[in-house]
C-alpha atoms as a PDB file:
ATOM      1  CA  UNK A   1      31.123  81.964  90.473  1.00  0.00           C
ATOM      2  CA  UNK A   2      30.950  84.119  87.758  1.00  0.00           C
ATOM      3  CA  UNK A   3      27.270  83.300  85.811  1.00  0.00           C
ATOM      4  CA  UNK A   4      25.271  85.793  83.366  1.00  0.00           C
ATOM      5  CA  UNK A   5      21.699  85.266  83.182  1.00  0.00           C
ATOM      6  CA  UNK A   6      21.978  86.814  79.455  1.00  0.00           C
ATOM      7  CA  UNK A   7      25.309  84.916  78.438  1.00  0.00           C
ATOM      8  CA  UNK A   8      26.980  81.789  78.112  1.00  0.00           C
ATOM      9  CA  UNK A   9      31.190  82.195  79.161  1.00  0.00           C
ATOM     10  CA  UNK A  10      33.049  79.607  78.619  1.00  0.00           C
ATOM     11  CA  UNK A  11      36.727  79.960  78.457  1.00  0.00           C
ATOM     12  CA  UNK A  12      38.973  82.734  81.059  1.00  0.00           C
ATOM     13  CA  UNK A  13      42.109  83.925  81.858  1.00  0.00           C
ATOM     14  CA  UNK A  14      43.057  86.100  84.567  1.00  0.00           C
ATOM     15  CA  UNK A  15      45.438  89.935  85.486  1.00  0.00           C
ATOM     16  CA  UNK A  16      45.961  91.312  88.768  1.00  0.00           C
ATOM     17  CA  UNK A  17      46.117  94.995  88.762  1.00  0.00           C
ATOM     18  CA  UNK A  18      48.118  97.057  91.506  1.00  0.00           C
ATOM     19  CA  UNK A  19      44.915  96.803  93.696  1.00  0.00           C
ATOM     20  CA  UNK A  20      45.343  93.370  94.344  1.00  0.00           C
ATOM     21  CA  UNK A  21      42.259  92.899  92.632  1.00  0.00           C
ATOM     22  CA  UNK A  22      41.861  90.397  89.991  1.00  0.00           C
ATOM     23  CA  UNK A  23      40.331  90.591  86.488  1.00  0.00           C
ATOM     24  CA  UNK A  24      38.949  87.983  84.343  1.00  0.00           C
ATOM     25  CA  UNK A  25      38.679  88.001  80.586  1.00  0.00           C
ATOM     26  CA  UNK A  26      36.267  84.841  79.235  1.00  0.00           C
ATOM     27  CA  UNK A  27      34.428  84.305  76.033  1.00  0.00           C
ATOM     28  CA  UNK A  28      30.820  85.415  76.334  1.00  0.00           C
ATOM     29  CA  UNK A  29      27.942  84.947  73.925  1.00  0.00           C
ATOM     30  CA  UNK A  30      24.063  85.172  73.635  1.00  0.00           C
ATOM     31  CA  UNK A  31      21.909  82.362  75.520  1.00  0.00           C
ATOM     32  CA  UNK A  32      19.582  83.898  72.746  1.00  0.00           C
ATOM     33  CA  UNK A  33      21.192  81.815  70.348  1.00  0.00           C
ATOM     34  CA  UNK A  34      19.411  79.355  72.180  1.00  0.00           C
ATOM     35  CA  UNK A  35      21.935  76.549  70.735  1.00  0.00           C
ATOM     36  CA  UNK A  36      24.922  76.391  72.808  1.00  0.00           C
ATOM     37  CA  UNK A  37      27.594  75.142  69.999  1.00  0.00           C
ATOM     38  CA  UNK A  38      26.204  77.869  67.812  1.00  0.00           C
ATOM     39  CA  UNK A  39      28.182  80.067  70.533  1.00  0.00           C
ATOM     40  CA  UNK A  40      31.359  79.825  68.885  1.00  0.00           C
ATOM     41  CA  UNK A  41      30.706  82.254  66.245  1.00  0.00           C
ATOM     42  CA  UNK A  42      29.335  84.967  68.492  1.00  0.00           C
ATOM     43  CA  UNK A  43      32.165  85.011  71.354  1.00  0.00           C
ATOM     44  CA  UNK A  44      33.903  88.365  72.404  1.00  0.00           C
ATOM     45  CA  UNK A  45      35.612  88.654  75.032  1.00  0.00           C
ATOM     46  CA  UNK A  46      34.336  89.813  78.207  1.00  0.00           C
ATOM     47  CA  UNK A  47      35.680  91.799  81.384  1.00  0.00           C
ATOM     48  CA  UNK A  48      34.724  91.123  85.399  1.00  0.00           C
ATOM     49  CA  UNK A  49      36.882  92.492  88.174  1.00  0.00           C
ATOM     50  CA  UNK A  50      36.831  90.613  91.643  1.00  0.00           C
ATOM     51  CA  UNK A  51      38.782  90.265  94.826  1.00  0.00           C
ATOM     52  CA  UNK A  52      38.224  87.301  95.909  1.00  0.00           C
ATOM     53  CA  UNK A  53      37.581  85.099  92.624  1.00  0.00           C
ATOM     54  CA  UNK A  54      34.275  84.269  93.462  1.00  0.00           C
ATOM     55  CA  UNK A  55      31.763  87.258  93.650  1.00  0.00           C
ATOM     56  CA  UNK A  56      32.482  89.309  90.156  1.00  0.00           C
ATOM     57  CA  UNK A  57      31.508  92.586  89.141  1.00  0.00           C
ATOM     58  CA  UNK A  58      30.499  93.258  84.948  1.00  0.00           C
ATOM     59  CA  UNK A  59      32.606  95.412  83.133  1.00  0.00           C
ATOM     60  CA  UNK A  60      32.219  96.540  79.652  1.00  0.00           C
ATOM     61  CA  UNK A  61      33.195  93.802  77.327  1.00  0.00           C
ATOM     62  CA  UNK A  62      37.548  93.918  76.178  1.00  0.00           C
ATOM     63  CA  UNK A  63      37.366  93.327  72.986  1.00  0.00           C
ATOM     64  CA  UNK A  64      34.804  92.561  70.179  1.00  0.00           C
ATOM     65  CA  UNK A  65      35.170  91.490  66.731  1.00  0.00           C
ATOM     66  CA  UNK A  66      35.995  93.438  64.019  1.00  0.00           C
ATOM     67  CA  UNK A  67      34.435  95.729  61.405  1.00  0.00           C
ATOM     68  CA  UNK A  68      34.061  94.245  57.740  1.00  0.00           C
ATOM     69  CA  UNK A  69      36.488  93.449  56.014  1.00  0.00           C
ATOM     70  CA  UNK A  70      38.945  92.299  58.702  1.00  0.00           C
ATOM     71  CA  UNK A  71      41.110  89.792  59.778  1.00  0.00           C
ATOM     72  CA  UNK A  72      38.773  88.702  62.975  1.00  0.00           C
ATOM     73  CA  UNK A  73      36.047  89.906  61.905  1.00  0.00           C
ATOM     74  CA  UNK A  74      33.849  87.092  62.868  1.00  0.00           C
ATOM     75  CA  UNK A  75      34.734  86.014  66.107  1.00  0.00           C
ATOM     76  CA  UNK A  76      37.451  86.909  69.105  1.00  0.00           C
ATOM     77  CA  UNK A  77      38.375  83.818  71.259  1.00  0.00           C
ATOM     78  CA  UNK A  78      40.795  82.695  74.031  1.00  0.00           C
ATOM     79  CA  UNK A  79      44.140  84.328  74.872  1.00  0.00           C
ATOM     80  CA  UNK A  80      46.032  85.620  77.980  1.00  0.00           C
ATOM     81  CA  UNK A  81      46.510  89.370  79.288  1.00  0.00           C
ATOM     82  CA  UNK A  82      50.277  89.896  80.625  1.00  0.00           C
ATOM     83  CA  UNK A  83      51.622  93.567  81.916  1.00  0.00           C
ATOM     84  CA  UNK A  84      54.406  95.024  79.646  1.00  0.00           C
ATOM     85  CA  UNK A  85      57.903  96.686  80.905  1.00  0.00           C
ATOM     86  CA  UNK A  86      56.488  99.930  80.131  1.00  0.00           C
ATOM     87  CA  UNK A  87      53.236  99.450  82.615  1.00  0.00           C
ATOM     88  CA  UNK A  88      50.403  99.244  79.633  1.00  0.00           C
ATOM     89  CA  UNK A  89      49.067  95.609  79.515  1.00  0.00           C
ATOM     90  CA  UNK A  90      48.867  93.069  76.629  1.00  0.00           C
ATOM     91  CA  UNK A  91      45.368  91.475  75.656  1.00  0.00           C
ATOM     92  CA  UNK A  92      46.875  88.652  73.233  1.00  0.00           C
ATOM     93  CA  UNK A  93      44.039  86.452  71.426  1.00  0.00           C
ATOM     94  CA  UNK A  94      42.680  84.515  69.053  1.00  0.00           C
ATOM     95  CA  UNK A  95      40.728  85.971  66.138  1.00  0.00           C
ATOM     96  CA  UNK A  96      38.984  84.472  62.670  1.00  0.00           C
ATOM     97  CA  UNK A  97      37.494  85.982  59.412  1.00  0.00           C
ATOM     98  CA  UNK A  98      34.650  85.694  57.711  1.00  0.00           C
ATOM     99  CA  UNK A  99      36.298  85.564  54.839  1.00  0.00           C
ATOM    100  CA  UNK A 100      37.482  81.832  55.327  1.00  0.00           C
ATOM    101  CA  UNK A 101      34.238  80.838  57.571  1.00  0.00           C
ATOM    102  CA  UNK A 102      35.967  81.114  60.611  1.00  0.00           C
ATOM    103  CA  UNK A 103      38.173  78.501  60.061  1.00  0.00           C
ATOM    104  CA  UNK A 104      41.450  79.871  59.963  1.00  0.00           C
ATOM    105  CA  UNK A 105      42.652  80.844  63.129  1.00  0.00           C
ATOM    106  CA  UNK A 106      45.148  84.068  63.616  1.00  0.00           C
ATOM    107  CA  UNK A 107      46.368  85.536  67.171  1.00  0.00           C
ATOM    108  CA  UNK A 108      46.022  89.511  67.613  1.00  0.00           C
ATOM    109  CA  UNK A 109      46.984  91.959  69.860  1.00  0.00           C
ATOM    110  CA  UNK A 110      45.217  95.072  72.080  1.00  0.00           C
ATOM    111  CA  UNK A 111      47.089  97.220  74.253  1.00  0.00           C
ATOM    112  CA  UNK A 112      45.218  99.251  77.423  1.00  0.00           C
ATOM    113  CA  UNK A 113      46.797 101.705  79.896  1.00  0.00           C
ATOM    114  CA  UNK A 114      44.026 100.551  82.566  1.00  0.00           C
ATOM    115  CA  UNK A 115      42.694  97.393  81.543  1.00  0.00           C
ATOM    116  CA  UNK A 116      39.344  98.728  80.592  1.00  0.00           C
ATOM    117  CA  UNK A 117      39.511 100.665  77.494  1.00  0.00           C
ATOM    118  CA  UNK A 118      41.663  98.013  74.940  1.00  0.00           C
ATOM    119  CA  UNK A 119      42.996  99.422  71.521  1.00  0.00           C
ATOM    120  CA  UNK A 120      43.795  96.818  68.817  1.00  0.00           C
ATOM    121  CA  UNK A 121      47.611  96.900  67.510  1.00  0.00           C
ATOM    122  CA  UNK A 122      47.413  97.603  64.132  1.00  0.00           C
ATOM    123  CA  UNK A 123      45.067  96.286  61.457  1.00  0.00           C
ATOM    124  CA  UNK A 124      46.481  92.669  60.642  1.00  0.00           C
ATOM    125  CA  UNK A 125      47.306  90.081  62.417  1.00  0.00           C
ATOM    126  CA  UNK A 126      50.942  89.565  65.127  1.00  0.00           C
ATOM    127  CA  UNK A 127      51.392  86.018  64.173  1.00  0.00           C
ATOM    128  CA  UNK A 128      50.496  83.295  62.119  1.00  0.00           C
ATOM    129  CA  UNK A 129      50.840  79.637  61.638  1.00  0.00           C
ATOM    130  CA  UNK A 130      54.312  79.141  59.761  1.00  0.00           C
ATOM    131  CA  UNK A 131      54.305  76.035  57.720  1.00  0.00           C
ATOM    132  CA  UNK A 132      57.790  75.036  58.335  1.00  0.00           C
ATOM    133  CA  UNK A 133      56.194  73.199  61.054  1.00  0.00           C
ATOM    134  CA  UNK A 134      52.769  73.665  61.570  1.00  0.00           C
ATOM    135  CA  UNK A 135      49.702  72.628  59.393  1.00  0.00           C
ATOM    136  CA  UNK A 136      47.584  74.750  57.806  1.00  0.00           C
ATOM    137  CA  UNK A 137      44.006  74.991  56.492  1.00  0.00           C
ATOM    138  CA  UNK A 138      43.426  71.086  55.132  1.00  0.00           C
ATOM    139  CA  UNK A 139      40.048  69.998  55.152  1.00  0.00           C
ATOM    140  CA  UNK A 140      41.164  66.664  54.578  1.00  0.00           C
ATOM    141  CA  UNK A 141      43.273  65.961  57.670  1.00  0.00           C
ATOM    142  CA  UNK A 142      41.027  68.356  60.325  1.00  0.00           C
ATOM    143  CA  UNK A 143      38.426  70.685  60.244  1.00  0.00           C
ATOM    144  CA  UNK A 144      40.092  73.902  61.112  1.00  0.00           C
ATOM    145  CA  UNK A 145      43.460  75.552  60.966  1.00  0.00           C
ATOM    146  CA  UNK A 146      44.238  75.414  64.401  1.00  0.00           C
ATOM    147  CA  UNK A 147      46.803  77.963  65.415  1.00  0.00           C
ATOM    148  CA  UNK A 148      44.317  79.403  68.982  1.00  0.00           C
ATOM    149  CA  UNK A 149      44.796  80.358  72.280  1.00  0.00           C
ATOM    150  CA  UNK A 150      48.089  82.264  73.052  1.00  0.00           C
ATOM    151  CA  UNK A 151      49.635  81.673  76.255  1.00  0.00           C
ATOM    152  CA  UNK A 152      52.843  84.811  77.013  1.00  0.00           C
ATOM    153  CA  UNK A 153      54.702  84.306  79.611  1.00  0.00           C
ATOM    154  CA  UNK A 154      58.234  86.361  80.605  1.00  0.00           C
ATOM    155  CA  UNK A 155      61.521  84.029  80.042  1.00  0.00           C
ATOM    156  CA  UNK A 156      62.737  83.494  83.252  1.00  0.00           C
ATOM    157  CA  UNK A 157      66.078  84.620  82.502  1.00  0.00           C
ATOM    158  CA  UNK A 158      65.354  87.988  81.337  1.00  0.00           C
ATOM    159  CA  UNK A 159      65.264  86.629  77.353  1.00  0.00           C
ATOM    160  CA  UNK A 160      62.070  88.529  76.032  1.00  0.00           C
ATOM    161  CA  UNK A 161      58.915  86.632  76.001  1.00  0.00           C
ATOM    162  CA  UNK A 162      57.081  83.495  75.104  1.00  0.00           C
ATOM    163  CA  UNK A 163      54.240  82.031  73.697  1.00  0.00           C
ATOM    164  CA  UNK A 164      52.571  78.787  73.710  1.00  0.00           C
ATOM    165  CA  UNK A 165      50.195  77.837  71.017  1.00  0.00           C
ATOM    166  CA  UNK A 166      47.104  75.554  70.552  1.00  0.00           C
ATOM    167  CA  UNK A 167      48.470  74.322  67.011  1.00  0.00           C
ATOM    168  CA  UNK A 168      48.812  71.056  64.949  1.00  0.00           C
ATOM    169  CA  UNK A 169      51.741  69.267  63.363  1.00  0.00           C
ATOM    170  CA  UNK A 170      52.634  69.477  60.010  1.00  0.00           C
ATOM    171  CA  UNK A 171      53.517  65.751  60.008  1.00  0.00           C
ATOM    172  CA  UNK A 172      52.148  62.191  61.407  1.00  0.00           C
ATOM    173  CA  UNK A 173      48.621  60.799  60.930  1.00  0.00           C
ATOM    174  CA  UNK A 174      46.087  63.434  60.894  1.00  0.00           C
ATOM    175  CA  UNK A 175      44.016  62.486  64.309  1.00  0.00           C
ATOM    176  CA  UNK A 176      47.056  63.119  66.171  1.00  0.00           C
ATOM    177  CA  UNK A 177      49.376  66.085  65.622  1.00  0.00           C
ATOM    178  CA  UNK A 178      48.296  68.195  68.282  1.00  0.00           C
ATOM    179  CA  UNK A 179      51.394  70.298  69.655  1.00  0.00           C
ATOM    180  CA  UNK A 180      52.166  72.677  71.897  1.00  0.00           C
ATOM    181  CA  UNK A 181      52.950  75.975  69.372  1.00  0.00           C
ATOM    182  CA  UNK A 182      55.904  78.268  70.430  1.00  0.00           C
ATOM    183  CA  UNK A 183      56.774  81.612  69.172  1.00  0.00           C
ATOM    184  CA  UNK A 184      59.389  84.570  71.334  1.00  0.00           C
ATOM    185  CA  UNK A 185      59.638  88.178  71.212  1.00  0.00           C
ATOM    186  CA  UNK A 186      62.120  90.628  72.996  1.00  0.00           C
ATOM    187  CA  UNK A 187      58.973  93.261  73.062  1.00  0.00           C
ATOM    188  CA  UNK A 188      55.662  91.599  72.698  1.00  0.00           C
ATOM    189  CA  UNK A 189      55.315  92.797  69.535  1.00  0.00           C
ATOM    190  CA  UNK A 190      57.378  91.648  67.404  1.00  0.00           C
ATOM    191  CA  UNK A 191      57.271  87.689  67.377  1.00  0.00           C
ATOM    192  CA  UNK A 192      59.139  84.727  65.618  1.00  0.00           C
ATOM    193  CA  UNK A 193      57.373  81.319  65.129  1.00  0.00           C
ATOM    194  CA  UNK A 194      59.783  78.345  66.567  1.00  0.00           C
ATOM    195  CA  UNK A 195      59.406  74.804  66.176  1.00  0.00           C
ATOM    196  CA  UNK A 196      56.860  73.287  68.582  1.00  0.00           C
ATOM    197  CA  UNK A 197      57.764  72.712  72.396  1.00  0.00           C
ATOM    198  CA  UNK A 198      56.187  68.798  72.185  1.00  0.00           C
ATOM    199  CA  UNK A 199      56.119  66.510  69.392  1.00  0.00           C
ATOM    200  CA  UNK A 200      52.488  64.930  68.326  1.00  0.00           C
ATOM    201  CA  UNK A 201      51.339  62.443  70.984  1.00  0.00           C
ATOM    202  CA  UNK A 202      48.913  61.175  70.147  1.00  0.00           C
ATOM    203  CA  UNK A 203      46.234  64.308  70.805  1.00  0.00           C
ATOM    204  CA  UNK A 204      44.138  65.706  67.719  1.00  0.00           C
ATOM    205  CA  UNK A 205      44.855  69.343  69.839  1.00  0.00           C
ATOM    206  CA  UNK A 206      45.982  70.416  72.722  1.00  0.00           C
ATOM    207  CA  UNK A 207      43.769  73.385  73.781  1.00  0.00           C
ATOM    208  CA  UNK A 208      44.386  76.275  76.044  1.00  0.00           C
ATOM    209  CA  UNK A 209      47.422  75.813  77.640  1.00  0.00           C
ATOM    210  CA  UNK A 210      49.159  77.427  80.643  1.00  0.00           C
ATOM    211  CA  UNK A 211      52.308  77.016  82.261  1.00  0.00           C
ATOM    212  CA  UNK A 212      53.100  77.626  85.738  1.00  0.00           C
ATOM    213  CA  UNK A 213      55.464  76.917  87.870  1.00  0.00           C
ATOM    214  CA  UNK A 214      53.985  74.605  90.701  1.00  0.00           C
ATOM    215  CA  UNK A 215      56.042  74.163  94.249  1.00  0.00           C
ATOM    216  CA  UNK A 216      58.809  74.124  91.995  1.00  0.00           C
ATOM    217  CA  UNK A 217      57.783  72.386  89.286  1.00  0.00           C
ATOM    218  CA  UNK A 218      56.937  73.592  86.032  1.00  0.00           C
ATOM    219  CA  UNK A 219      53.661  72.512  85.063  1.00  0.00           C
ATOM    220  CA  UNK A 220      51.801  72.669  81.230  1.00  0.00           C
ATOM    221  CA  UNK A 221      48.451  72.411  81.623  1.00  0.00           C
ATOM    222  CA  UNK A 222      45.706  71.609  78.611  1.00  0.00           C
ATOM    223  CA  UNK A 223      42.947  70.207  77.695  1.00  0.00           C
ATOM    224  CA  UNK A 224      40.818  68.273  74.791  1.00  0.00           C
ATOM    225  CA  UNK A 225      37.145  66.510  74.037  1.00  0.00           C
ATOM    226  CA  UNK A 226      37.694  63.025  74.427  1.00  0.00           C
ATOM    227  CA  UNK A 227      37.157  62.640  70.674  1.00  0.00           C
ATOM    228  CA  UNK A 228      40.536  63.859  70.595  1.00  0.00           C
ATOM    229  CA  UNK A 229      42.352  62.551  73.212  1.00  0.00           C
ATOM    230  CA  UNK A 230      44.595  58.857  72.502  1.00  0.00           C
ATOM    231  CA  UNK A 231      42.983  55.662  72.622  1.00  0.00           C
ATOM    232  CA  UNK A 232      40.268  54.849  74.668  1.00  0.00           C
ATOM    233  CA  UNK A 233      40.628  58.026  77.405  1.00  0.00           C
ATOM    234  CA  UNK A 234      37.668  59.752  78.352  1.00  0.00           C
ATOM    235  CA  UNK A 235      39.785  62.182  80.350  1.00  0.00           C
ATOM    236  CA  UNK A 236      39.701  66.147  79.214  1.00  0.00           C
ATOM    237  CA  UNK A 237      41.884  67.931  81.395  1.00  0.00           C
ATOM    238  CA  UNK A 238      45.092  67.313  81.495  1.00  0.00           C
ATOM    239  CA  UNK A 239      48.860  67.824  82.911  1.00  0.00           C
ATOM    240  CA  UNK A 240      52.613  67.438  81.355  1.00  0.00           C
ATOM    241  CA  UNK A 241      55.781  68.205  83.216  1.00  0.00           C
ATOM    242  CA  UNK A 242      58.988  69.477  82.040  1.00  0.00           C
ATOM    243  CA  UNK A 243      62.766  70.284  83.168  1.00  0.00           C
ATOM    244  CA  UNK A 244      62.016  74.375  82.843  1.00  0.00           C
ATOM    245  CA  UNK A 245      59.048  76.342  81.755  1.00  0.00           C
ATOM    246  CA  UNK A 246      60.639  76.441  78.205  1.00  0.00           C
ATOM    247  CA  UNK A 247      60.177  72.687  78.143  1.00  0.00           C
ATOM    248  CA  UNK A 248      60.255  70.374  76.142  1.00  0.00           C
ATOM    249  CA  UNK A 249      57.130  69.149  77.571  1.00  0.00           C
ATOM    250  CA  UNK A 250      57.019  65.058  77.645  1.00  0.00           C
ATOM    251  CA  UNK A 251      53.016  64.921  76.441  1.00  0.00           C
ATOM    252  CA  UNK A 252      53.336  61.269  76.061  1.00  0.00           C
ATOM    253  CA  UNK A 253      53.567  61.053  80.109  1.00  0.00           C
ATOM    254  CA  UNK A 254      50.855  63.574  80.486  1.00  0.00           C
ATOM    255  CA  UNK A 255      48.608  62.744  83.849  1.00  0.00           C
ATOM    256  CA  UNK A 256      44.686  63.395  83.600  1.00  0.00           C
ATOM    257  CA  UNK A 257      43.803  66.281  86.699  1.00  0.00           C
ATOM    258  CA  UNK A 258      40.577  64.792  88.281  1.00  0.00           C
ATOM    259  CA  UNK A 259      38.399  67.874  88.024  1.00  0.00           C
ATOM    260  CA  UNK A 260      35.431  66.481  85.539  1.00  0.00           C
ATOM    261  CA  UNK A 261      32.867  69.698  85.940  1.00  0.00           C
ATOM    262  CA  UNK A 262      35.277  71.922  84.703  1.00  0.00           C
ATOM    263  CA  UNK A 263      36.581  72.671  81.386  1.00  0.00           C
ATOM    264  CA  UNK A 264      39.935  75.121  80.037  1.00  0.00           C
ATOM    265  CA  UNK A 265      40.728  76.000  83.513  1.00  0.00           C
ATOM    266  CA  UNK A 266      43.849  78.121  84.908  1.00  0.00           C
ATOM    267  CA  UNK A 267      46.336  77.825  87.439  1.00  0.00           C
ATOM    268  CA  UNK A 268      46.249  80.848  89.716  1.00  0.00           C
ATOM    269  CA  UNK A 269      48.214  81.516  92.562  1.00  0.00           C
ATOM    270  CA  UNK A 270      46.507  83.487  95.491  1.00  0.00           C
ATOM    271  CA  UNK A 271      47.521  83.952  99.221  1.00  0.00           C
ATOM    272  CA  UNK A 272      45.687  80.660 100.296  1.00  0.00           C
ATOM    273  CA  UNK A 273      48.398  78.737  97.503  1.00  0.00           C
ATOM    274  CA  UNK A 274      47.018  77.791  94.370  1.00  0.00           C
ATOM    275  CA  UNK A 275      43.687  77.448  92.967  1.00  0.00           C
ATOM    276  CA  UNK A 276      42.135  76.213  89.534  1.00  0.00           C
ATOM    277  CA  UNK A 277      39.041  78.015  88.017  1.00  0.00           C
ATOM    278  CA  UNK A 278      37.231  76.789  84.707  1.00  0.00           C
ATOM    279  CA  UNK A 279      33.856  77.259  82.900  1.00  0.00           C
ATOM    280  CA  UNK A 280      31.823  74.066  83.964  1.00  0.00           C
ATOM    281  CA  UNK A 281      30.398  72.842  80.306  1.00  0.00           C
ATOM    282  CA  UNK A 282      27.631  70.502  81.250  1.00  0.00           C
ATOM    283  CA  UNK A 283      25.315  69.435  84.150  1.00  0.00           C
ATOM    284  CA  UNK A 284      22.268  67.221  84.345  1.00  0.00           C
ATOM    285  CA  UNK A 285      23.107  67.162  80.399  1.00  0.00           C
ATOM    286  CA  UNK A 286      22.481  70.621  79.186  1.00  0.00           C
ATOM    287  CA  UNK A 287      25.710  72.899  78.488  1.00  0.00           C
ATOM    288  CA  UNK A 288      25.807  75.306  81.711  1.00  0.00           C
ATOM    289  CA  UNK A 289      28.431  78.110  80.526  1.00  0.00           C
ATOM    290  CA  UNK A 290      29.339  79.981  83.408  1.00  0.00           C
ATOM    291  CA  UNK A 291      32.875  79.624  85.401  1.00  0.00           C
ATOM    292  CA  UNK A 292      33.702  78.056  88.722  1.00  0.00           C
ATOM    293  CA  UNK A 293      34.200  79.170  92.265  1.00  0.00           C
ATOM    294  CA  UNK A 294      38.276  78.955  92.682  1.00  0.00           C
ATOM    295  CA  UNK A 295      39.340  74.743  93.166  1.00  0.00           C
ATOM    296  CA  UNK A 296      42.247  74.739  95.719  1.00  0.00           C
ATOM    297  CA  UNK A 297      44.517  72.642  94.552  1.00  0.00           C
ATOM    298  CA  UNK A 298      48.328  71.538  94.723  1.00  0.00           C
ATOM    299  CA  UNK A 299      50.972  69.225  93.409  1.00  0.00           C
ATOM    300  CA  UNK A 300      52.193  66.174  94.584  1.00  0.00           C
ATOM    301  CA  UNK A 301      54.777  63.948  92.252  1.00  0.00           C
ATOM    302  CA  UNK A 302      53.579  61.296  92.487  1.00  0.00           C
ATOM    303  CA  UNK A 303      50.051  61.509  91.873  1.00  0.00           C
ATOM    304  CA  UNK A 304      50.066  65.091  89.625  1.00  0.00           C
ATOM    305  CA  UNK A 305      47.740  68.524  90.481  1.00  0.00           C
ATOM    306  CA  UNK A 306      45.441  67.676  93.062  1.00  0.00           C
ATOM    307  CA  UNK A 307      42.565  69.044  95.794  1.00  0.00           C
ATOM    308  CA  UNK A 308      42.917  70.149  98.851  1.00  0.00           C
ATOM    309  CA  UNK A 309      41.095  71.349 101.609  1.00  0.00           C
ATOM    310  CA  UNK A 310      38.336  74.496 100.034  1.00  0.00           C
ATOM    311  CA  UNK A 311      39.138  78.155 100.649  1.00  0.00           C
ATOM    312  CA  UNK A 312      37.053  80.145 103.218  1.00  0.00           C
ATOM    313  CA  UNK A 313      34.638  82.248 101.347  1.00  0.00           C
ATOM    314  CA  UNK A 314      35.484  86.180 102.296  1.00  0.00           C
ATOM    315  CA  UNK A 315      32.855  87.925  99.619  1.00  0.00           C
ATOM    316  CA  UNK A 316      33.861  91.247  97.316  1.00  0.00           C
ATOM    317  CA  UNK A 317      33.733  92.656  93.894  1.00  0.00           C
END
């Protein structure tokens, strides 16, 4: 597992370099803060390089926030790192301001050649929330503008690129128009917002998604607090299923994944088949912040993403 004796981490996502050796990004912040939800405000995003997912080595933190005045100046926060056509790689994340108290949320871009030393892309940010479809900053409906935690992924036919979007609804009640945000790009840097790949279901948001394509199935997988979630549920992680990675995804039918230590986790897929690995949030009460050994895992129809047998343990950084 990946734990810092200095740090909280909380959310990840994942590269593999030509090495076969895989590299995690994950919010980071000081246990000095001593309060765990004042951790928010503090996050950059930090760098560990492993080969087997479970024994990581530190590298110097990605990316940071901001100098005064700027943009993301406050905080930098969950996003995904994809490999470009021309070999560099593509840090995409989510960044807010002081100037608005953190509470709008914009999604930025840094470019490396090695996945070490990460550049920003210009000085503003690559994409924000279009209200055509998507709400903005309303105090009175929800307490942030939530437009957070890009997911890019190639088209599979070749069409440019896409990107999924922790973002709200610009219409139903208030509670419950959490949607899955969409925006393409022939380059990965020049984007267009598109109308959101699931209408409101019921969720207040639908946080870090992923989509992966799971013994042939494509799979979006996200997650929320309970406070958020419809009805009664208690359930935080969950899964939605649609015809093609593009979707639409049907987040009415979404299925609950039974993994209730861990929080924002991602679908890798390693030699051994597929694997989960999120930041487990809380144990014996107290908010642990640290992320999880790899959760073999695979999908069945019937009854969704599910465990299966554990993964030998082989050791390396």
């Amino acid at each position: 597992m990946l734990r810092l004796p200095d740090h909280w981490v909380w959310d990840s996502w994942y590269a593999q370099d030509d090495d076969g050796r895989w590299h995690a990004f994950f919010l980071r912040a000081s246990r000095a803060l001593l309060d765990p939800d004042r951790r928010h405000r503090r996050a950059t995003i930090g760098h560990a390089v492993s080969t087997d997912l479970r024994d990581w080595r530190l590298l110097p933190d990605a990316l940071v926030p901001a100098d005064s005045p700027g943009w993301d100046d406050l905080a930098t926060w969950t996003g995904s790192t994809v490999r470009g056509p021309d070999g560099r790689w593509y840090l995409f994340y989510t960044g807010v301001g002081r100037a608005e108290d953190g509470l709008v949320q914009r999604i930025g871009l840094a470019v490396s050649d090695d996945l070490v030393t990460w550049h920003r892309h210009g000085d503003t940010p690559l994409l924000e929330a279009d209200p055509t479809w998507y709400e903005l900053l309303d105090l009175d409906a929800w307490y942030e503008q939530a437009w957070r935690d890009p997911w890019v992924f190639a088209d599979p036919d070749g069409d440019g690129w896409h990107m999924l979007i922790t973002a709200r609804s610009n219409q139903g009640p208030a509670a419950e128009r959490g949607v899955i945000g969409h925006a393409t790009s022939p380059d990965l840097l020049n984007w267009t917002v598109r109308p959101p790949l699931s209408p409101p279901a019921g969720f207040g948001h639908l946080e870090v998604p992923q989509v992966a394509v799971v013994e042939g199935q494509p799979l979006l997988l996200f997650c929320t607090n309970p406070a958020t979630a419809p009805g009664d549920s208690r359930e935080r992680l969950w899964m939605a299923t649609a015809p093609t990675v593009r979707g639409p995804w049907d987040i009415a039918a979404a299925r609950p994944i039974a993994q209730p230590h861990l929080y924002a986790p991602r679908l890798l897929s390693t030699d051994d088949g597929w694997v989960l690995l999120g930041f487990v949030e809380h144990g014996d009460g107290t908010f642990v912040g640290e992320i999880s050994d790899p959760v073999p895992v695979r999908y069945e129809p019937e009854a969704g993403l599910v465990a299966r047998e554990p993964l030998p343990a082989t050791g390396g950084a």
